[in-house]
PDB file of N, CA and C in Angstrom:
ATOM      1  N   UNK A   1      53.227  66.822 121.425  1.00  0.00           N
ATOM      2  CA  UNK A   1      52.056  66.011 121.695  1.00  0.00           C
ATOM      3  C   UNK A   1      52.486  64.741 122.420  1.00  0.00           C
ATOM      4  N   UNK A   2      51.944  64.575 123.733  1.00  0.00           N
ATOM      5  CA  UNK A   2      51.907  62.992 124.388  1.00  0.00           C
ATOM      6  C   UNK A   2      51.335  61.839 123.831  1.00  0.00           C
ATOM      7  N   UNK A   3      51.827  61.175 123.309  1.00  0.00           N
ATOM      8  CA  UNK A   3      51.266  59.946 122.845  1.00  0.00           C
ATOM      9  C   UNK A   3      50.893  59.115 123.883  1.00  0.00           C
ATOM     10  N   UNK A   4      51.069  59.167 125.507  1.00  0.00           N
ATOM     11  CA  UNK A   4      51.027  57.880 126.075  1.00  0.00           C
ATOM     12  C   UNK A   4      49.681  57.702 126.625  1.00  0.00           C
ATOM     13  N   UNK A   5      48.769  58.713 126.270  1.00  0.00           N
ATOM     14  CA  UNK A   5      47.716  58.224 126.719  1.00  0.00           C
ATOM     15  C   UNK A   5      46.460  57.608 125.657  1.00  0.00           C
ATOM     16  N   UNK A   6      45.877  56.504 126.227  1.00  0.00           N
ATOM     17  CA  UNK A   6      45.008  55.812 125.082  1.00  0.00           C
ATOM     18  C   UNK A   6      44.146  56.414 124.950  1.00  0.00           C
ATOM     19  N   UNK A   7      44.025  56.859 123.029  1.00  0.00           N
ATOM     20  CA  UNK A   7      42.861  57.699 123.078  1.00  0.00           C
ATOM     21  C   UNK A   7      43.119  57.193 121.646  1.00  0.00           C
ATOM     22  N   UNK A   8      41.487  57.428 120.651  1.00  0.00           N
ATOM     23  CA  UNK A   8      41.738  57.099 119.486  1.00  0.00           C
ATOM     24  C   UNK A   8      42.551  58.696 118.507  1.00  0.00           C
ATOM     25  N   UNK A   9      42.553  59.549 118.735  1.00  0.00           N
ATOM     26  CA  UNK A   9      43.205  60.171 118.101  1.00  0.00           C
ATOM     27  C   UNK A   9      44.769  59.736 118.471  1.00  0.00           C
ATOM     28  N   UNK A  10      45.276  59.296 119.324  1.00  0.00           N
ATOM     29  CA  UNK A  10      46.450  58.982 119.911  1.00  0.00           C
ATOM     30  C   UNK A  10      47.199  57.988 118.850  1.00  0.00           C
ATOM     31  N   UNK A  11      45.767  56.934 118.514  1.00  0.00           N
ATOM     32  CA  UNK A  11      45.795  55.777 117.984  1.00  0.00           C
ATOM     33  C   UNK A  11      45.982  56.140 116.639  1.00  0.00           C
ATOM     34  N   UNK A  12      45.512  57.222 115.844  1.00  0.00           N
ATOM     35  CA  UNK A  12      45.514  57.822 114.559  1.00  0.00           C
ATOM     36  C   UNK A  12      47.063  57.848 114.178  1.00  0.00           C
ATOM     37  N   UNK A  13      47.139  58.491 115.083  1.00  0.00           N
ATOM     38  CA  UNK A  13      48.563  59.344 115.526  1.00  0.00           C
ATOM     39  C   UNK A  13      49.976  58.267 114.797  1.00  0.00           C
ATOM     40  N   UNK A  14      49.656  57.324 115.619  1.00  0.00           N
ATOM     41  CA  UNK A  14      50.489  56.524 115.910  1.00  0.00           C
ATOM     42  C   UNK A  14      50.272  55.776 114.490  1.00  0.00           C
ATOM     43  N   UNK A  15      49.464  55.125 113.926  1.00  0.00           N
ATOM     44  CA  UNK A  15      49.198  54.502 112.861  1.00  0.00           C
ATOM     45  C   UNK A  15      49.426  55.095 111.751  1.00  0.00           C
ATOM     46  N   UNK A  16      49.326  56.277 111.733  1.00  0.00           N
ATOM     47  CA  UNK A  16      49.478  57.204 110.075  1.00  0.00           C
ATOM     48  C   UNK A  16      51.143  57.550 110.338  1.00  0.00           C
ATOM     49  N   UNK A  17      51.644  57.651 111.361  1.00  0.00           N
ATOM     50  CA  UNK A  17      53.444  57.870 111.473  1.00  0.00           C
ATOM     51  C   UNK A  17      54.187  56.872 110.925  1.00  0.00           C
ATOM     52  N   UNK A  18      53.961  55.358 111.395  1.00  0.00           N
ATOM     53  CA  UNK A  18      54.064  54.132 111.325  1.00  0.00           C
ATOM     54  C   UNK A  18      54.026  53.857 109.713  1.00  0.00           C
ATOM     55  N   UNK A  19      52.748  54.023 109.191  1.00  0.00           N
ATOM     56  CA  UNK A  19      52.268  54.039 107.843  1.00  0.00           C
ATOM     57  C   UNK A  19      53.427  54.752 106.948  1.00  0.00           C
ATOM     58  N   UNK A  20      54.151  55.949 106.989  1.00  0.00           N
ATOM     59  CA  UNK A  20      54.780  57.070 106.684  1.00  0.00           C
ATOM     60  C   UNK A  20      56.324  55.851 106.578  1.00  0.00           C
ATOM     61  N   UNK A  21      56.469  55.587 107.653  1.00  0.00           N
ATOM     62  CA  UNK A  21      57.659  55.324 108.175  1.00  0.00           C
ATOM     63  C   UNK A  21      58.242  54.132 107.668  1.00  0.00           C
ATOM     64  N   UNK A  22      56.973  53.059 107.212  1.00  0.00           N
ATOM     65  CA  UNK A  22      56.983  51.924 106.707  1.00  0.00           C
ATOM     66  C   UNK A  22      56.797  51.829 105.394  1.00  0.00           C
ATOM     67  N   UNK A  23      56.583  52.983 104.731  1.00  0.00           N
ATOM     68  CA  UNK A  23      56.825  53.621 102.968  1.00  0.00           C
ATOM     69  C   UNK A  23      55.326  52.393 102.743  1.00  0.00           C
ATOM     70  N   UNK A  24      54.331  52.817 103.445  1.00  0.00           N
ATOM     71  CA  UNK A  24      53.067  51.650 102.835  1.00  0.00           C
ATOM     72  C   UNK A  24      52.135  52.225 102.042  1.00  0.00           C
ATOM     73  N   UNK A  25      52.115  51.044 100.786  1.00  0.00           N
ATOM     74  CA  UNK A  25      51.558  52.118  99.799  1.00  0.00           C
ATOM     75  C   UNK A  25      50.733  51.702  99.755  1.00  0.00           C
ATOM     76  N   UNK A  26      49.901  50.873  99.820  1.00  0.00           N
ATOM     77  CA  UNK A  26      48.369  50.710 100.282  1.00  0.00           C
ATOM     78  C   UNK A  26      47.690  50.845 101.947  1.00  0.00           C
ATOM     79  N   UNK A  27      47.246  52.178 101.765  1.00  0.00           N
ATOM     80  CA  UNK A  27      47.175  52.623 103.384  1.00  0.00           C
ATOM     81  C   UNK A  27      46.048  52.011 103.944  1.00  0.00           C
ATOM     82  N   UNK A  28      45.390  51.421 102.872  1.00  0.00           N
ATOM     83  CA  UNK A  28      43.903  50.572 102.850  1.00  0.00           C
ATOM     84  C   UNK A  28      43.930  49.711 104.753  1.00  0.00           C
ATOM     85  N   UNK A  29      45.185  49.042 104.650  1.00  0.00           N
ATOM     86  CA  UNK A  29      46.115  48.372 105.462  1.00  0.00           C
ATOM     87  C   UNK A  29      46.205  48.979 107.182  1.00  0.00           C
ATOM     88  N   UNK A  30      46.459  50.286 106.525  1.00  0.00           N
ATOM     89  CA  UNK A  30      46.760  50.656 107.775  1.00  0.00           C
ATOM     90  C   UNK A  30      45.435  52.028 108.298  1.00  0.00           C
ATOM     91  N   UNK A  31      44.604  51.842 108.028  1.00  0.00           N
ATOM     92  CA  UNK A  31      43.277  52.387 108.371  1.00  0.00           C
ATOM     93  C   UNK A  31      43.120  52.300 110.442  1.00  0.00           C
ATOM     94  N   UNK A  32      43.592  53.456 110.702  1.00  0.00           N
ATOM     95  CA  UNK A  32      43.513  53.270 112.225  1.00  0.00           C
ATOM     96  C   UNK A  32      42.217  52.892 112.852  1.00  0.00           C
ATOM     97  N   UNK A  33      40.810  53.690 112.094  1.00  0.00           N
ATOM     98  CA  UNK A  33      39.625  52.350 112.629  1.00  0.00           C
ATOM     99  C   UNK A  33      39.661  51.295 112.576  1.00  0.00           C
ATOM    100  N   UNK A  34      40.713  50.415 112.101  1.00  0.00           N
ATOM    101  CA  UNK A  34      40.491  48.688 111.956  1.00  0.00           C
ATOM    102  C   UNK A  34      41.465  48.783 113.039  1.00  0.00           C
ATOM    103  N   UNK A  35      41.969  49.232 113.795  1.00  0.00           N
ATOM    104  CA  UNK A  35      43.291  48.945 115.055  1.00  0.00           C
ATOM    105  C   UNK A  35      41.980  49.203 116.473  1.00  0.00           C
ATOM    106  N   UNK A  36      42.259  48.305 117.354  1.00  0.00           N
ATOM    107  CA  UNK A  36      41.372  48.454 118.418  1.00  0.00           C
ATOM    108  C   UNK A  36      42.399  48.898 119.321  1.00  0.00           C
ATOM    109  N   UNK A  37      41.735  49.712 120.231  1.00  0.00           N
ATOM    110  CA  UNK A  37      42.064  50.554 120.845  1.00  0.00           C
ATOM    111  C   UNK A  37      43.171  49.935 122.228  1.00  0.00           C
ATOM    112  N   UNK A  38      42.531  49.088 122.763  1.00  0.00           N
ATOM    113  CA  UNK A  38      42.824  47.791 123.345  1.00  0.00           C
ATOM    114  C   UNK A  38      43.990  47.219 123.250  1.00  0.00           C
ATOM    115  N   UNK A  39      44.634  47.283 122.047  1.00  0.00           N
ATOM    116  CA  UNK A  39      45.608  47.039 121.938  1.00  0.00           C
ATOM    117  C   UNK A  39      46.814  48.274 121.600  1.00  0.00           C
ATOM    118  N   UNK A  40      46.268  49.589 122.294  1.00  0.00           N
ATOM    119  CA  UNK A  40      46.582  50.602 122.246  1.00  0.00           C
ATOM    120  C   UNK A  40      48.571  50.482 122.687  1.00  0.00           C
ATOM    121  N   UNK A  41      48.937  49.919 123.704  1.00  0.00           N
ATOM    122  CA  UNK A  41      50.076  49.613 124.609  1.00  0.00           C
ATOM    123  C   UNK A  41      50.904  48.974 123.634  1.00  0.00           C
ATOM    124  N   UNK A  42      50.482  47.991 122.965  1.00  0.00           N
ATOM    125  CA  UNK A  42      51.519  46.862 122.081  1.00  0.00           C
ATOM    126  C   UNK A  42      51.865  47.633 120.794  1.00  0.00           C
ATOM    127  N   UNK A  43      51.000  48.228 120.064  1.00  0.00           N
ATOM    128  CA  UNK A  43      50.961  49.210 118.858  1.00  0.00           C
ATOM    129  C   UNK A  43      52.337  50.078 119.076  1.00  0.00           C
ATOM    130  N   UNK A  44      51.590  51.051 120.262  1.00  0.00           N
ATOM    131  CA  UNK A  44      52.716  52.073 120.852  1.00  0.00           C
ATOM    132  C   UNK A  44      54.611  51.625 120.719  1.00  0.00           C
ATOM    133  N   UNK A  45      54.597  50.576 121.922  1.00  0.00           N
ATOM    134  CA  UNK A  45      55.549  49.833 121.700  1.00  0.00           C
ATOM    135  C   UNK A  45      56.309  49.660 120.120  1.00  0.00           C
ATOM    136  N   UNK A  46      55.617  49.187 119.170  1.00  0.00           N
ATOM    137  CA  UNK A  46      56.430  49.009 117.891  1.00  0.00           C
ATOM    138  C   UNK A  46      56.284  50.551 117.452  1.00  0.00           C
ATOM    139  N   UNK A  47      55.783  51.435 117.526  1.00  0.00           N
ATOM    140  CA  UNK A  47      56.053  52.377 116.799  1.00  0.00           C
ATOM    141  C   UNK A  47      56.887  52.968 118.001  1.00  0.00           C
ATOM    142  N   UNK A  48      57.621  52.745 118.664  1.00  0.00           N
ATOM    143  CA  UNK A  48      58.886  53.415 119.353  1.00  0.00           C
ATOM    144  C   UNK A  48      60.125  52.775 119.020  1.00  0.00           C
ATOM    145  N   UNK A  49      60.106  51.483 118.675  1.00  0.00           N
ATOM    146  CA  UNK A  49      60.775  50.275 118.245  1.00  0.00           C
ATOM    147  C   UNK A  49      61.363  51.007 116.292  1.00  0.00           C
ATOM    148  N   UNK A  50      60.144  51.683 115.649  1.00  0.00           N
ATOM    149  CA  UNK A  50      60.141  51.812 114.554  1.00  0.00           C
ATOM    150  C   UNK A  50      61.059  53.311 114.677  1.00  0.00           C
ATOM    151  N   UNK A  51      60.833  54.256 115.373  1.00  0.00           N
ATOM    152  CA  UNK A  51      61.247  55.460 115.642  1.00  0.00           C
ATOM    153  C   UNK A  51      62.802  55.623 116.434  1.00  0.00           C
ATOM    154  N   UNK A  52      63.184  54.449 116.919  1.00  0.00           N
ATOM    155  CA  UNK A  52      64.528  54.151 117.395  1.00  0.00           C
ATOM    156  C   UNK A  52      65.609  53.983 116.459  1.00  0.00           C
ATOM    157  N   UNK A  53      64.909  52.604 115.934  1.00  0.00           N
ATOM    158  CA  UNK A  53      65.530  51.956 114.546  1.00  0.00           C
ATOM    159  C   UNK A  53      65.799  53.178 113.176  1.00  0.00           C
ATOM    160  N   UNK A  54      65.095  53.900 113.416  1.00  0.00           N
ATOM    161  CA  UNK A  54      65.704  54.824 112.063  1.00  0.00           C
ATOM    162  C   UNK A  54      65.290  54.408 110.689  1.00  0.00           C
ATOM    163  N   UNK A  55      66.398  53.825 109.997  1.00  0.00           N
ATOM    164  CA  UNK A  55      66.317  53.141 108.592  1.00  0.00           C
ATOM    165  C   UNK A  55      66.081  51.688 108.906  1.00  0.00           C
ATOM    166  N   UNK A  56      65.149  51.033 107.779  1.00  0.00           N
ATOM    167  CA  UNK A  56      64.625  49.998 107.918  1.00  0.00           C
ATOM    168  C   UNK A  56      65.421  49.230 106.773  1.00  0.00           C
ATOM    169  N   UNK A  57      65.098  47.817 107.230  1.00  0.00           N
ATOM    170  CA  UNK A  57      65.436  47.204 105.998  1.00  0.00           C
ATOM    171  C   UNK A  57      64.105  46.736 105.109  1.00  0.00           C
ATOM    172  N   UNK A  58      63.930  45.974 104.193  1.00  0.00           N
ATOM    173  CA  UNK A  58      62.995  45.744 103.476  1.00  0.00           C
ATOM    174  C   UNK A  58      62.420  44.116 104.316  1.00  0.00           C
ATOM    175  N   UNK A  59      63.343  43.418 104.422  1.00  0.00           N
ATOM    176  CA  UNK A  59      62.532  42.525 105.702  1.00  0.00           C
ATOM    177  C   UNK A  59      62.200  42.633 107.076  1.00  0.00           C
ATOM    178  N   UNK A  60      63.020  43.428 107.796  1.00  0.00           N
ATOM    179  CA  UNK A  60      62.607  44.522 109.025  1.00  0.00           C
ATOM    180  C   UNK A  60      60.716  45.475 108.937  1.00  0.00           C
ATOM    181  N   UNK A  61      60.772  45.732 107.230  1.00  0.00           N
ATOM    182  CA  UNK A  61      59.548  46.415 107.033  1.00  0.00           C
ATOM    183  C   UNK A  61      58.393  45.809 106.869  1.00  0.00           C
ATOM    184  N   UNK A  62      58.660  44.391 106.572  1.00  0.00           N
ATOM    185  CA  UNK A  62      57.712  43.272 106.248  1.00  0.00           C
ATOM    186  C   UNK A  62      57.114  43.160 107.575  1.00  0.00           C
ATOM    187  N   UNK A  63      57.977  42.677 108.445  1.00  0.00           N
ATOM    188  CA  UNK A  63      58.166  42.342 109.754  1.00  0.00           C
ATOM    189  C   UNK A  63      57.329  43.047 110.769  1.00  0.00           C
ATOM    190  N   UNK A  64      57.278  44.213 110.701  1.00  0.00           N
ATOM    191  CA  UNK A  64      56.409  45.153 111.493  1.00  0.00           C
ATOM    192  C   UNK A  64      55.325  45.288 110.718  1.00  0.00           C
ATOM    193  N   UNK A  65      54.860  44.971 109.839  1.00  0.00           N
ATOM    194  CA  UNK A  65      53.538  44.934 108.990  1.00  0.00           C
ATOM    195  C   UNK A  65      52.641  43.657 109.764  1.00  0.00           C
ATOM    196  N   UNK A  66      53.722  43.167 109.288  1.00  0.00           N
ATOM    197  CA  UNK A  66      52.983  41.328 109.663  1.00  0.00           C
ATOM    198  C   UNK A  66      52.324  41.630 110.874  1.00  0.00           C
ATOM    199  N   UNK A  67      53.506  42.034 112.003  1.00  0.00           N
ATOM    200  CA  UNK A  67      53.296  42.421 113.066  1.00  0.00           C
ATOM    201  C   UNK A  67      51.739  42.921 113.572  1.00  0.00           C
ATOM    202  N   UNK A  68      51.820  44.457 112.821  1.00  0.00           N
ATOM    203  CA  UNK A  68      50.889  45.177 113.490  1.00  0.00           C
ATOM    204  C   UNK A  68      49.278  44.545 112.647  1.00  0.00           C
ATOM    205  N   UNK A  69      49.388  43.713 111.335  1.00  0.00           N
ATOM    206  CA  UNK A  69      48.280  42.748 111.066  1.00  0.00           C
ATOM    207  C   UNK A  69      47.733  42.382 112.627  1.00  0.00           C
ATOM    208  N   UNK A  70      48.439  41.891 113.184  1.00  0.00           N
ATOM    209  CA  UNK A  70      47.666  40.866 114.516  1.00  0.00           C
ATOM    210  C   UNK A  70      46.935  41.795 115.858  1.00  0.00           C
ATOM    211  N   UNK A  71      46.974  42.918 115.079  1.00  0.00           N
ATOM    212  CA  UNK A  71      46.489  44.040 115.925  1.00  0.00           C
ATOM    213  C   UNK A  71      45.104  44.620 115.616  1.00  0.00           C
ATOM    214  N   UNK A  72      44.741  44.232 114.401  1.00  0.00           N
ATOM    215  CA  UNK A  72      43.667  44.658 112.999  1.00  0.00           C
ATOM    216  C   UNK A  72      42.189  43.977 114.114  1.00  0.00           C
ATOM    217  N   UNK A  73      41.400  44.660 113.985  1.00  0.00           N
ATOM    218  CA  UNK A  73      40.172  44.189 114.508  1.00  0.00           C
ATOM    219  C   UNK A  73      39.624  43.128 113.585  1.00  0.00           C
TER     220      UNK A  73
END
């Protein structure tokens, strides 16, 4: 599956992997209808960032949370 094109299933995609990846246990958080679409490009970006990196650390995991917060509609 291509992720690079903006689409909201794309956006699902990307947010529930992320979610997985970031061991988040309140997914409440990461609800891909609260991510606007719009910011489809910057999202992408950290979840390639997240998929590079491999193993996380526990402030690395904070970090991309915080992060993708500023993305939240």
């Amino acid at each position: 599956m291509s992720l690079q094109q903006a689409n909201q299933e794309n956006l699902a995609t990307i947010i529930n992997d992320m979610a997985d990846r970031l061991q988040v246990v309140n997914r409440s958080i990461m609800d891909p209808e609260d991510y606007d679409l719009n910011n489809y490009e910057e999202i992408k970006s950290l979840h390639d960032i997240i998929q590079m990196k491999g193993q996380l650390s526990v402030s690395e995991i904070q970090a991309f949370v915080q992060e993708l917060g500023q993305y939240r509609k």
